[in-house]
N, C-alpha and C. Protein backbone atom coordinates (compact mmCIF):
# COMPACT_ATOMS: atom_id res chain seq x y z
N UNK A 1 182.09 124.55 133.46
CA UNK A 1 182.64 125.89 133.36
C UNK A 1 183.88 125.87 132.47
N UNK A 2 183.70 126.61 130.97
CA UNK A 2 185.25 127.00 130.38
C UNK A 2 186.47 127.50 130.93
N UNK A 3 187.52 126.95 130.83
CA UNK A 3 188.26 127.60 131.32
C UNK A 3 189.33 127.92 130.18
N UNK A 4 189.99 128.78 130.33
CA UNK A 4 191.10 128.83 128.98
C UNK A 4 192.45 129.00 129.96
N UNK A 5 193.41 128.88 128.75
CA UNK A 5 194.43 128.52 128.72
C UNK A 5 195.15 129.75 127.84
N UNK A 6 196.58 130.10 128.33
CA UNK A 6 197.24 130.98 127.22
C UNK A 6 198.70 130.65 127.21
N UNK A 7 198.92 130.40 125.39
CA UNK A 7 200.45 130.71 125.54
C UNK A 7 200.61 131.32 124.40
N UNK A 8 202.17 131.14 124.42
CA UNK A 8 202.71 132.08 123.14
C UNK A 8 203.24 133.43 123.46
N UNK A 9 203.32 134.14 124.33
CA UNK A 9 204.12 135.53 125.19
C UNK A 9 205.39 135.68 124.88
N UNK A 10 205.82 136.35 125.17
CA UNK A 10 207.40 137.08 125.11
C UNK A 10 207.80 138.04 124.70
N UNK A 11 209.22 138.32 124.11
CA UNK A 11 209.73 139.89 124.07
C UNK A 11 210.06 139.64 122.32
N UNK A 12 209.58 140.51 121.81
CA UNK A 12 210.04 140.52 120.18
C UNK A 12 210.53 141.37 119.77
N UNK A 13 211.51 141.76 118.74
CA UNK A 13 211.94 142.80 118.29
C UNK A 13 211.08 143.93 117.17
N UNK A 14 211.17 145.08 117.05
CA UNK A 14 209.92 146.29 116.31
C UNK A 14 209.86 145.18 115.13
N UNK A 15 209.11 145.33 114.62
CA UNK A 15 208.99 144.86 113.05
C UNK A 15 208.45 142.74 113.04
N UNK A 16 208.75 142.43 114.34
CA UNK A 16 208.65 141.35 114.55
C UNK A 16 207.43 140.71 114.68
N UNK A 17 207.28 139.07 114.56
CA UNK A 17 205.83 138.46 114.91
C UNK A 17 205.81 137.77 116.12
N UNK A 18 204.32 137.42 116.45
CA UNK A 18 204.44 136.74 117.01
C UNK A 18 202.82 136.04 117.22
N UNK A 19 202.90 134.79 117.81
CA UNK A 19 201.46 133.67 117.59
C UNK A 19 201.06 133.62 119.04
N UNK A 20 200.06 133.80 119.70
CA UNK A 20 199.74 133.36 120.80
C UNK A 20 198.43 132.59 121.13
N UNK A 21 198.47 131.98 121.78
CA UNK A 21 197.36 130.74 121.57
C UNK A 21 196.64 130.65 122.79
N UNK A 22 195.16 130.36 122.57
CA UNK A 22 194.14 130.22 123.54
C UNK A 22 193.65 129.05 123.71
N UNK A 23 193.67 128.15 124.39
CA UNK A 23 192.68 126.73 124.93
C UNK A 23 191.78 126.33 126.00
N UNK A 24 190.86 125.77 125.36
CA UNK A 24 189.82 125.46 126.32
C UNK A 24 189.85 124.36 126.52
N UNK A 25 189.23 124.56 127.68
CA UNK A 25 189.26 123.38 128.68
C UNK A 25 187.58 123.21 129.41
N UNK A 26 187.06 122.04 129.87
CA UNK A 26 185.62 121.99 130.13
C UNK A 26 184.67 122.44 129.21
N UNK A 27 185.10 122.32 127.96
CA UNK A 27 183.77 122.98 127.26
C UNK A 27 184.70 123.18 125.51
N UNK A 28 183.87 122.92 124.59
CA UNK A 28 184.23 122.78 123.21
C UNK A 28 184.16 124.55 122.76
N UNK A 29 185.11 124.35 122.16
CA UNK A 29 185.88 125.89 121.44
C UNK A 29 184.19 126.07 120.53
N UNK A 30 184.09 125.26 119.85
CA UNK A 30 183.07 126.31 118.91
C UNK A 30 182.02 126.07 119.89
N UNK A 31 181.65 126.48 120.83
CA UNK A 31 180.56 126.66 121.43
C UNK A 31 180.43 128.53 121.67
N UNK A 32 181.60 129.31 121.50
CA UNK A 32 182.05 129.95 121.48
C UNK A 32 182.78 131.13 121.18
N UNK A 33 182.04 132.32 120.48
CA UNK A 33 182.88 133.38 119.93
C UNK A 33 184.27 133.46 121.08
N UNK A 34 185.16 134.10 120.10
CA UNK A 34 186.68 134.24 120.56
C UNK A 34 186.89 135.68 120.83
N UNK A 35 187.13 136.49 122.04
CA UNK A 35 188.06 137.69 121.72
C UNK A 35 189.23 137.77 122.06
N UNK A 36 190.13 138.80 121.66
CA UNK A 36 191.60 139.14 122.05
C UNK A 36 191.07 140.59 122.72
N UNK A 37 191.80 140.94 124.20
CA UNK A 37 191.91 141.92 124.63
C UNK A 37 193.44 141.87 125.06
N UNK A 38 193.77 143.29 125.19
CA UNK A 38 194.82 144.00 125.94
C UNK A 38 195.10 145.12 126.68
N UNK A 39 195.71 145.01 127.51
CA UNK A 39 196.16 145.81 128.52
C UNK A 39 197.79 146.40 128.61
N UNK A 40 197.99 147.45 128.08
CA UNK A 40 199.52 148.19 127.78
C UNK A 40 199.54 148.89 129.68
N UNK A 41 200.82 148.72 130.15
CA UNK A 41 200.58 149.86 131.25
C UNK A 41 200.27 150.75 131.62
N UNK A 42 199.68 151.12 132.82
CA UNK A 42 198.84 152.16 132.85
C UNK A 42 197.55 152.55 132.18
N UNK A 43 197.44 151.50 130.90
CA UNK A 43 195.56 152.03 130.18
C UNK A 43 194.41 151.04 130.47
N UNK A 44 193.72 151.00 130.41
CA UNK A 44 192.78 150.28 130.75
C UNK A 44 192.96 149.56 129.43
N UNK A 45 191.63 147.73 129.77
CA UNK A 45 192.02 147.28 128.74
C UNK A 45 191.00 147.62 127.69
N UNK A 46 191.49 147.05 127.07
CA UNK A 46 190.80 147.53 125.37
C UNK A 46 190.88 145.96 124.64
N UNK A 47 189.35 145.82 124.01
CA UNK A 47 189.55 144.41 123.05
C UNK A 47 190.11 144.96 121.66
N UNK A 48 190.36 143.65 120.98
CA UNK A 48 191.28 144.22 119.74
C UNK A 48 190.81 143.72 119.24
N UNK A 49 190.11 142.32 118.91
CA UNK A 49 189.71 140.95 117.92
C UNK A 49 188.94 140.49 118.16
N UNK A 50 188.21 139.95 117.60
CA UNK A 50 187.51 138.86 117.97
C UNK A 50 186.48 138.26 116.97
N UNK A 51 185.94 136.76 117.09
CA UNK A 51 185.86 136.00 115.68
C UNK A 51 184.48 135.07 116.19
N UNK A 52 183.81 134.83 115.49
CA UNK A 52 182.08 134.17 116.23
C UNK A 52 182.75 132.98 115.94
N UNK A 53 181.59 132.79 116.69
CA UNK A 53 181.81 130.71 117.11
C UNK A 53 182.10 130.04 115.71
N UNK A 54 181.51 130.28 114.64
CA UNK A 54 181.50 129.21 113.54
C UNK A 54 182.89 130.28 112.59
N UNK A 55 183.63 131.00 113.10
CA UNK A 55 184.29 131.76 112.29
C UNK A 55 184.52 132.19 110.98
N UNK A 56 183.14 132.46 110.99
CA UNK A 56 182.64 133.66 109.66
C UNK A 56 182.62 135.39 109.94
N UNK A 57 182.58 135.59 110.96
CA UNK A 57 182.36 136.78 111.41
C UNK A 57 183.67 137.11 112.28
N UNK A 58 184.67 138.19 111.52
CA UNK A 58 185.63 138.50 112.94
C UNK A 58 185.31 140.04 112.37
N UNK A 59 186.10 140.82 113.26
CA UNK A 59 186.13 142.31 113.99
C UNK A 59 187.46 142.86 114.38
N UNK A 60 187.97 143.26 113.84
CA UNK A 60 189.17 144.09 114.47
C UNK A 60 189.65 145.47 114.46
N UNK A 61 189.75 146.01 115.42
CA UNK A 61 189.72 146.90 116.19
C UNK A 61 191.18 148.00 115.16
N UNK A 62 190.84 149.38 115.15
CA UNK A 62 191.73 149.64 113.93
C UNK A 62 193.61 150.23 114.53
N UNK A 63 193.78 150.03 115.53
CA UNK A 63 195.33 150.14 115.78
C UNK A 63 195.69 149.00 115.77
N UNK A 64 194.85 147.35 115.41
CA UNK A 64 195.97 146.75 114.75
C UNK A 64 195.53 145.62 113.33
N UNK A 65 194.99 146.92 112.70
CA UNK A 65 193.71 145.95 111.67
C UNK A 65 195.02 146.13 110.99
N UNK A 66 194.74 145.01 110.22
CA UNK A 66 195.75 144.59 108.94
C UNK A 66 197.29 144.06 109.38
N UNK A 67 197.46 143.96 110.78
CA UNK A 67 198.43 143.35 111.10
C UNK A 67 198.45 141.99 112.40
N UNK A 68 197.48 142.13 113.33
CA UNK A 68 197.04 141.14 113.57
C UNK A 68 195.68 140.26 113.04
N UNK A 69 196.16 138.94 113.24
CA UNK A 69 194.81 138.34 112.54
C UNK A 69 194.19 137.36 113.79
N UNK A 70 193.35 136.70 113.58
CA UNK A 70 192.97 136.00 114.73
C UNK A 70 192.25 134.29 113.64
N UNK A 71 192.44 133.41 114.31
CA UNK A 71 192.03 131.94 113.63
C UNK A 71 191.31 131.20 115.33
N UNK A 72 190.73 130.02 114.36
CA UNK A 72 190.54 128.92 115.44
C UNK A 72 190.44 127.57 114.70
N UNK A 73 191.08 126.92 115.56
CA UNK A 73 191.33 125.36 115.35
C UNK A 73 190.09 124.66 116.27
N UNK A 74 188.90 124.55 116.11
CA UNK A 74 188.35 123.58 116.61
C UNK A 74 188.35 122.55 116.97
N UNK A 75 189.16 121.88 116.49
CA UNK A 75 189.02 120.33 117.00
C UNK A 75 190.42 120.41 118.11
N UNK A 76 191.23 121.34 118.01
CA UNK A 76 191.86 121.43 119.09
C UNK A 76 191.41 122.53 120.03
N UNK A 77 190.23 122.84 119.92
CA UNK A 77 189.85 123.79 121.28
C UNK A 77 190.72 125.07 121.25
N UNK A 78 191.61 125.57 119.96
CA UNK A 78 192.43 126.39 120.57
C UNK A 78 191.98 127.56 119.57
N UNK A 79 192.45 128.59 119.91
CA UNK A 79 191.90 130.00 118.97
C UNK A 79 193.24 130.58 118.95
N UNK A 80 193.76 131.88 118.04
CA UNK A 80 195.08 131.54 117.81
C UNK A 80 195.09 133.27 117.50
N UNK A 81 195.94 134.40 118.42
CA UNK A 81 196.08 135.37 117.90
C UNK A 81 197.52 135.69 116.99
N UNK A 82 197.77 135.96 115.99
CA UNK A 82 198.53 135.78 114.96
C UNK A 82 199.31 137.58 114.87
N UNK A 83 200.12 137.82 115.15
CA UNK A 83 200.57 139.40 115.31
C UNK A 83 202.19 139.25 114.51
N UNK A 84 201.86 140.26 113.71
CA UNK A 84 202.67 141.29 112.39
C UNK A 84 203.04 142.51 112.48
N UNK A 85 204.30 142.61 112.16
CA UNK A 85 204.59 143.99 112.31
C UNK A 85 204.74 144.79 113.75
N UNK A 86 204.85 143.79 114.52
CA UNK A 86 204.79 144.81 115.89
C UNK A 86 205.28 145.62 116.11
N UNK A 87 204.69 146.92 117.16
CA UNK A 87 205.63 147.83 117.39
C UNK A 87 205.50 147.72 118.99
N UNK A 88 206.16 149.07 119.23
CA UNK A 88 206.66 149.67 120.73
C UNK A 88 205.03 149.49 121.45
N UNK A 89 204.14 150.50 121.05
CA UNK A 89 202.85 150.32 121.17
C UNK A 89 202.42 149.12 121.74
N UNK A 90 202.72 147.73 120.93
CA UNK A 90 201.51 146.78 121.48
C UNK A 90 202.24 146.14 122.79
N UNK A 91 202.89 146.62 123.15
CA UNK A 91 203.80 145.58 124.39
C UNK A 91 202.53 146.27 125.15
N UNK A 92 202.04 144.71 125.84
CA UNK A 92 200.61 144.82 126.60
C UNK A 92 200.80 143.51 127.49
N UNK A 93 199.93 143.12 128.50
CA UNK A 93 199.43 141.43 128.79
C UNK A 93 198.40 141.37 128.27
N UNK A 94 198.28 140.00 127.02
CA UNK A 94 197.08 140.10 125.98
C UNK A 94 196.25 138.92 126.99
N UNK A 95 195.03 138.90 126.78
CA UNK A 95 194.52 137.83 127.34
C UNK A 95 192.84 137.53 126.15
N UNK A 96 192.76 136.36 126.19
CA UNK A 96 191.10 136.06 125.40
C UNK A 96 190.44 135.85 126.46
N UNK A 97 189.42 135.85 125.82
CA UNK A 97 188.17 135.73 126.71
C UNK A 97 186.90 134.68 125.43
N UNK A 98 186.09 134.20 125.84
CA UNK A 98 184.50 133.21 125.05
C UNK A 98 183.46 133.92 125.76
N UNK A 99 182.78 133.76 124.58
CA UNK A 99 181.48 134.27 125.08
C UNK A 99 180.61 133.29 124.15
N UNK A 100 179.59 133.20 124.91
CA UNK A 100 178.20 132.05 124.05
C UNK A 100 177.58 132.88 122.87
N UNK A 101 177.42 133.05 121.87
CA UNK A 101 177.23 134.32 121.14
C UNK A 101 177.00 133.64 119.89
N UNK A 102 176.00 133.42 119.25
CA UNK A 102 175.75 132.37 117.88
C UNK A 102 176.34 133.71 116.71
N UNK A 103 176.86 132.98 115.97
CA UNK A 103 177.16 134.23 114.37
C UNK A 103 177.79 135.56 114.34
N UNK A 104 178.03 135.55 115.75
CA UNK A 104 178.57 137.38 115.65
C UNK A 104 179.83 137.48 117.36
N UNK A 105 180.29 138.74 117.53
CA UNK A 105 181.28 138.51 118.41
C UNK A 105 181.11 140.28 119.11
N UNK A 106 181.57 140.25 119.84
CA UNK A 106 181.90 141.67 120.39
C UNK A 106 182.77 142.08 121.57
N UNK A 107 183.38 143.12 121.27
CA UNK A 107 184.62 143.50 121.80
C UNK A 107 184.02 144.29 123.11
N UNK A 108 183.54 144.07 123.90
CA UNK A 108 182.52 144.87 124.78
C UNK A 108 183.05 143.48 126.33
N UNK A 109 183.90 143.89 127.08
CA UNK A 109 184.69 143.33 127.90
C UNK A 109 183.81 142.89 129.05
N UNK A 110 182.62 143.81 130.07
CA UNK A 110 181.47 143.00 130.15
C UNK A 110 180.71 142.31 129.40
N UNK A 111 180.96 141.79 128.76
CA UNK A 111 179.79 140.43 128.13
C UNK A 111 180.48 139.23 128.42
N UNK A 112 182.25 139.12 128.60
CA UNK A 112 182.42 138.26 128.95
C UNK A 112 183.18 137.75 130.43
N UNK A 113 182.31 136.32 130.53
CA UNK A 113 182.91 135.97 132.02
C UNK A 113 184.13 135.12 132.21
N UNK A 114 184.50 134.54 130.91
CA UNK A 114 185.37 133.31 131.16
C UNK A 114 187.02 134.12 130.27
N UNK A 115 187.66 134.26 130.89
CA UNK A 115 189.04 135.02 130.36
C UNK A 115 190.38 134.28 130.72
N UNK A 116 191.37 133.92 129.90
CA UNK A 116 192.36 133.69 130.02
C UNK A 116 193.07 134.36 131.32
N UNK A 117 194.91 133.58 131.58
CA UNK A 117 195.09 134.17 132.24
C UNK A 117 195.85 135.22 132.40
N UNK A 118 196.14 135.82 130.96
CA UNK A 118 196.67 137.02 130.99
C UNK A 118 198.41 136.42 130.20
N UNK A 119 199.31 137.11 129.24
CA UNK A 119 200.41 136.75 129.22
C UNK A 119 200.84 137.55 128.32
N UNK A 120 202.20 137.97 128.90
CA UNK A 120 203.12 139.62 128.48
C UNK A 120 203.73 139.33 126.85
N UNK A 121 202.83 140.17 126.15
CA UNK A 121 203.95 140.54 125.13
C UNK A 121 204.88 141.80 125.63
N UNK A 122 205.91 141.55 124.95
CA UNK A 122 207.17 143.16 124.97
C UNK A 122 207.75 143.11 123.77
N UNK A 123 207.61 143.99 123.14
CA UNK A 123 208.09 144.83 121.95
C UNK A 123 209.45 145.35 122.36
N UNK A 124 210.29 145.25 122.04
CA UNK A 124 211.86 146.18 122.52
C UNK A 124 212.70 145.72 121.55
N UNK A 125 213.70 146.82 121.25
CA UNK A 125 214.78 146.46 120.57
C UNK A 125 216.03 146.22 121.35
């Protein structure tokens, strides 16, 4: 059973970046499309990213296309959400999730079972 791992969280200032990182554990990263979901208070969550197992194929979701990006390091098991430009908006708990999924990925939150454990970005000045 995959399990993941999350870091990279914290409080950034508007305009600021920030990297947060996903690892697996029991089971090899490219076995594996990658997503990024989030959860802002009070909304339900919503996926934002996400990149197929052999990472040719990513998807991103358009409140934060062109400013977050998403990567994966295979041989370190880790997948890597990459965030630009932040604003007030994205302060959320982001969490990934894998799904078994050959060539393609999807932001569709039932399909996947194996999810990080959740960790707070905050946007504030």
């Amino acid at each position: 059973q995959v399990q993941l791992v999350e870091s990279g969280g914290g409080t950034v200032q508007p305009g600021g970046s920030l990297t947060l990182s996903c690892t697996t554990t029991g089971s090899a990263l490219d076995n594996y499309a990658v997503a990024w979901f989030r959860q802002a208070p009070g909304k339900p969550r919503e996926g934002i990213l996400c990149m197929s197992d052999d990472g040719l194929y990513v998807w991103s979701e358009a409140p934060v296309r062109g400013r977050f990006h998403v990567s994966r390091d295979n041989a370190k098991n880790t997948a890597y959400l990459h965030m630009y430009g932040l604003k007030f908006e994205d302060t959320a708990v982001y969490y990934c999730a894998v799904e078994r999924v050959p060539a393609t990925c999807y932001l569709v939150e039932r399909r996947y079972a194996s999810w990080g454990q959740g960790i707070q970005v905050t946007v504030s000045s």
